[in-house]
C-alpha atoms as a PDB file:
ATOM      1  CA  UNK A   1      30.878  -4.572  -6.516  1.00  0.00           C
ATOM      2  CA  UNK A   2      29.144  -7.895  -8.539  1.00  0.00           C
ATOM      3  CA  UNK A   3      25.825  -7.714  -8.694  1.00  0.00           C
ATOM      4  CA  UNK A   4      23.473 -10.045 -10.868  1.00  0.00           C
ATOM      5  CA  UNK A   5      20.997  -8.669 -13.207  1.00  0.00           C
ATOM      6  CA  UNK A   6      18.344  -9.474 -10.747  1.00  0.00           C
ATOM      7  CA  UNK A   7      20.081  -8.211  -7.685  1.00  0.00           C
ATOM      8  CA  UNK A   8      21.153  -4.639 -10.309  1.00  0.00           C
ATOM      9  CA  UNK A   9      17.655  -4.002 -10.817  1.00  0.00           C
ATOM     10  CA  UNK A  10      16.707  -4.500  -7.078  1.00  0.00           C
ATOM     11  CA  UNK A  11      19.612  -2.089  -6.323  1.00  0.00           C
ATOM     12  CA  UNK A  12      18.280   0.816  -8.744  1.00  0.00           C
ATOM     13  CA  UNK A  13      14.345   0.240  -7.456  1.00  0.00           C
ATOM     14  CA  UNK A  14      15.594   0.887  -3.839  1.00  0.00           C
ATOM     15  CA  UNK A  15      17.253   3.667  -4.729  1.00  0.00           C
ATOM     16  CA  UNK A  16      14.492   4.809  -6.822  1.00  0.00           C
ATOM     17  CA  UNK A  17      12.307   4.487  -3.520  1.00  0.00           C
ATOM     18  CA  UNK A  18      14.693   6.025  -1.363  1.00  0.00           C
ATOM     19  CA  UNK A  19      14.883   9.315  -3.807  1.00  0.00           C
ATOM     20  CA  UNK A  20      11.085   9.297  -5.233  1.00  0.00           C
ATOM     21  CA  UNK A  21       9.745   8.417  -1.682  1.00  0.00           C
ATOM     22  CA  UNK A  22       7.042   5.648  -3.142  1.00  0.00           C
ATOM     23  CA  UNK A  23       6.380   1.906  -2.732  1.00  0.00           C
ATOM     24  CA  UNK A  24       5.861  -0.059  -5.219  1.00  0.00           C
ATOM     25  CA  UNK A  25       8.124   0.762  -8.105  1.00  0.00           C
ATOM     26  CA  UNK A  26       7.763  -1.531 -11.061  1.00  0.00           C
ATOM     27  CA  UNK A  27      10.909  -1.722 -13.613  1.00  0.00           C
ATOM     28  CA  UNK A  28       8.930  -0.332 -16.293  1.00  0.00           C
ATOM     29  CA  UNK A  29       7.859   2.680 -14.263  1.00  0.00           C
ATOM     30  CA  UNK A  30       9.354   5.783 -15.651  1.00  0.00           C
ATOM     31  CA  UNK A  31      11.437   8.281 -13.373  1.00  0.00           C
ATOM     32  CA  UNK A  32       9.940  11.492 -15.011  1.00  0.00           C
ATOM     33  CA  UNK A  33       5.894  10.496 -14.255  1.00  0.00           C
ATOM     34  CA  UNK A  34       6.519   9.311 -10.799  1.00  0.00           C
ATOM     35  CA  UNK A  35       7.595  13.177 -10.323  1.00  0.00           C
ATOM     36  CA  UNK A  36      11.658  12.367 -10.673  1.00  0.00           C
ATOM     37  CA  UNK A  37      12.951  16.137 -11.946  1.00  0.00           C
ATOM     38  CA  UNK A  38      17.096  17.012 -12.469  1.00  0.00           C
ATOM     39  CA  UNK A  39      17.280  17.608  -8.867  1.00  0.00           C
ATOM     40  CA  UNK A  40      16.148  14.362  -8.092  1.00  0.00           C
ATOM     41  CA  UNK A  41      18.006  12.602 -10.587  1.00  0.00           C
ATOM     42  CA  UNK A  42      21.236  14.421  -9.102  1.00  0.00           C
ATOM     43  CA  UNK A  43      20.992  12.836  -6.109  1.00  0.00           C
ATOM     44  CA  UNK A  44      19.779   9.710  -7.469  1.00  0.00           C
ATOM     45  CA  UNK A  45      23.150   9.591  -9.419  1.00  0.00           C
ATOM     46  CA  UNK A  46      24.953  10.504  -6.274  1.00  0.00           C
ATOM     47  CA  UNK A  47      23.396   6.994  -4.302  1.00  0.00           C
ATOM     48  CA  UNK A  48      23.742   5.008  -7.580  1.00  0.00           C
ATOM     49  CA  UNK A  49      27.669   5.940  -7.637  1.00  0.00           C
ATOM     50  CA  UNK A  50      28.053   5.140  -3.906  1.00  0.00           C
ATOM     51  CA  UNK A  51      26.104   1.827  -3.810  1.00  0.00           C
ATOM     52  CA  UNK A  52      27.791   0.254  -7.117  1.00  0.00           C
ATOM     53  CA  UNK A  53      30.794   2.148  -7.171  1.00  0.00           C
ATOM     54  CA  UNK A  54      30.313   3.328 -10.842  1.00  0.00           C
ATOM     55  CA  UNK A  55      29.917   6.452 -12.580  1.00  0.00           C
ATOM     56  CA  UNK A  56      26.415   7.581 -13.632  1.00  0.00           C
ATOM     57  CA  UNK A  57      26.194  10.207 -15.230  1.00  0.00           C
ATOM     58  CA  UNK A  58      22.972  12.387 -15.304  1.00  0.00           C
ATOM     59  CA  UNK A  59      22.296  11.921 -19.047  1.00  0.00           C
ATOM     60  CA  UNK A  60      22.323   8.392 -18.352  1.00  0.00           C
ATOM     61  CA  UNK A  61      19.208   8.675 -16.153  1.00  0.00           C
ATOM     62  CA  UNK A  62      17.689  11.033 -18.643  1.00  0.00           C
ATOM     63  CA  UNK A  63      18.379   8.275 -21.181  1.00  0.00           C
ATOM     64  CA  UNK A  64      16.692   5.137 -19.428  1.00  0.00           C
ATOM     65  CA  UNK A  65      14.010   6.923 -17.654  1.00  0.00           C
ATOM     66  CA  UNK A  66      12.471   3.403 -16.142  1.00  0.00           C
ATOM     67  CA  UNK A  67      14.607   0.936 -13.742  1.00  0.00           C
ATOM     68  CA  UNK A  68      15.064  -1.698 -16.352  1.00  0.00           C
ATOM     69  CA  UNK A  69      16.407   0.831 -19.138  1.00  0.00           C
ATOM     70  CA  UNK A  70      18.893   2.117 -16.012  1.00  0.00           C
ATOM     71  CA  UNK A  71      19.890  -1.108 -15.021  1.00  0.00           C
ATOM     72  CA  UNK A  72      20.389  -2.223 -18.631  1.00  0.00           C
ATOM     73  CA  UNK A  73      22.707   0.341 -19.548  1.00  0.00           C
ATOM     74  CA  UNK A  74      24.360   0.369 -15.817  1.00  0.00           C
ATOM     75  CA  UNK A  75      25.021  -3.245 -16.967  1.00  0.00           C
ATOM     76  CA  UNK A  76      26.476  -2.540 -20.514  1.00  0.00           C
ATOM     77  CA  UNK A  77      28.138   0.336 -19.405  1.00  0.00           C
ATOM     78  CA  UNK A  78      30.365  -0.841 -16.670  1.00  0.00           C
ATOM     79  CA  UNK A  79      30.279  -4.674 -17.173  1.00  0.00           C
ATOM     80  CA  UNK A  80      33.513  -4.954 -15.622  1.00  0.00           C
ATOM     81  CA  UNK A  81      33.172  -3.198 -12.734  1.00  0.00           C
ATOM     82  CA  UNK A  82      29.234  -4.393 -11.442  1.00  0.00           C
END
């Protein structure tokens, strides 16, 4: 899947909603203080992998706690796959 920068850090805030359950999230906002634990991040993983079609691994989202770190490193990661 291609996405832009823009349209990668719209696809990580959704997802961010959809797992955190709250409206609104910035891409500074950091997983951990809006109440994101390991469970969370789990499944959070889980949607990433199946709406880009990449691997993220868990210590990834540990790593780049707010959307713009994920997206970043989504970006640099797997630059020719998304």
């Amino acid at each position: 899947m291609s996405e832009t920068r823009e349209g990668l850090l719209r696809t990580v805030g959704e997802v961010w909603h959809e797992v955190l359950g709250i409206d609104g999230i910035g891409p500074e906002d950091d997983f951990f203080d809006l109440g994101g634990d390991s469970v969370v991040a789990a499944r959070l993983s889980a949607l990433l992998r199946e709406r880009l079609g990449v691997e993220v691994p868990l210590l990834m989202v540990f790593d780049n706690p707010t959307v713009a770190e994920l997206a970043a490193e989504l970006e640099k990661a797997h630059a020719d796959r998304i």
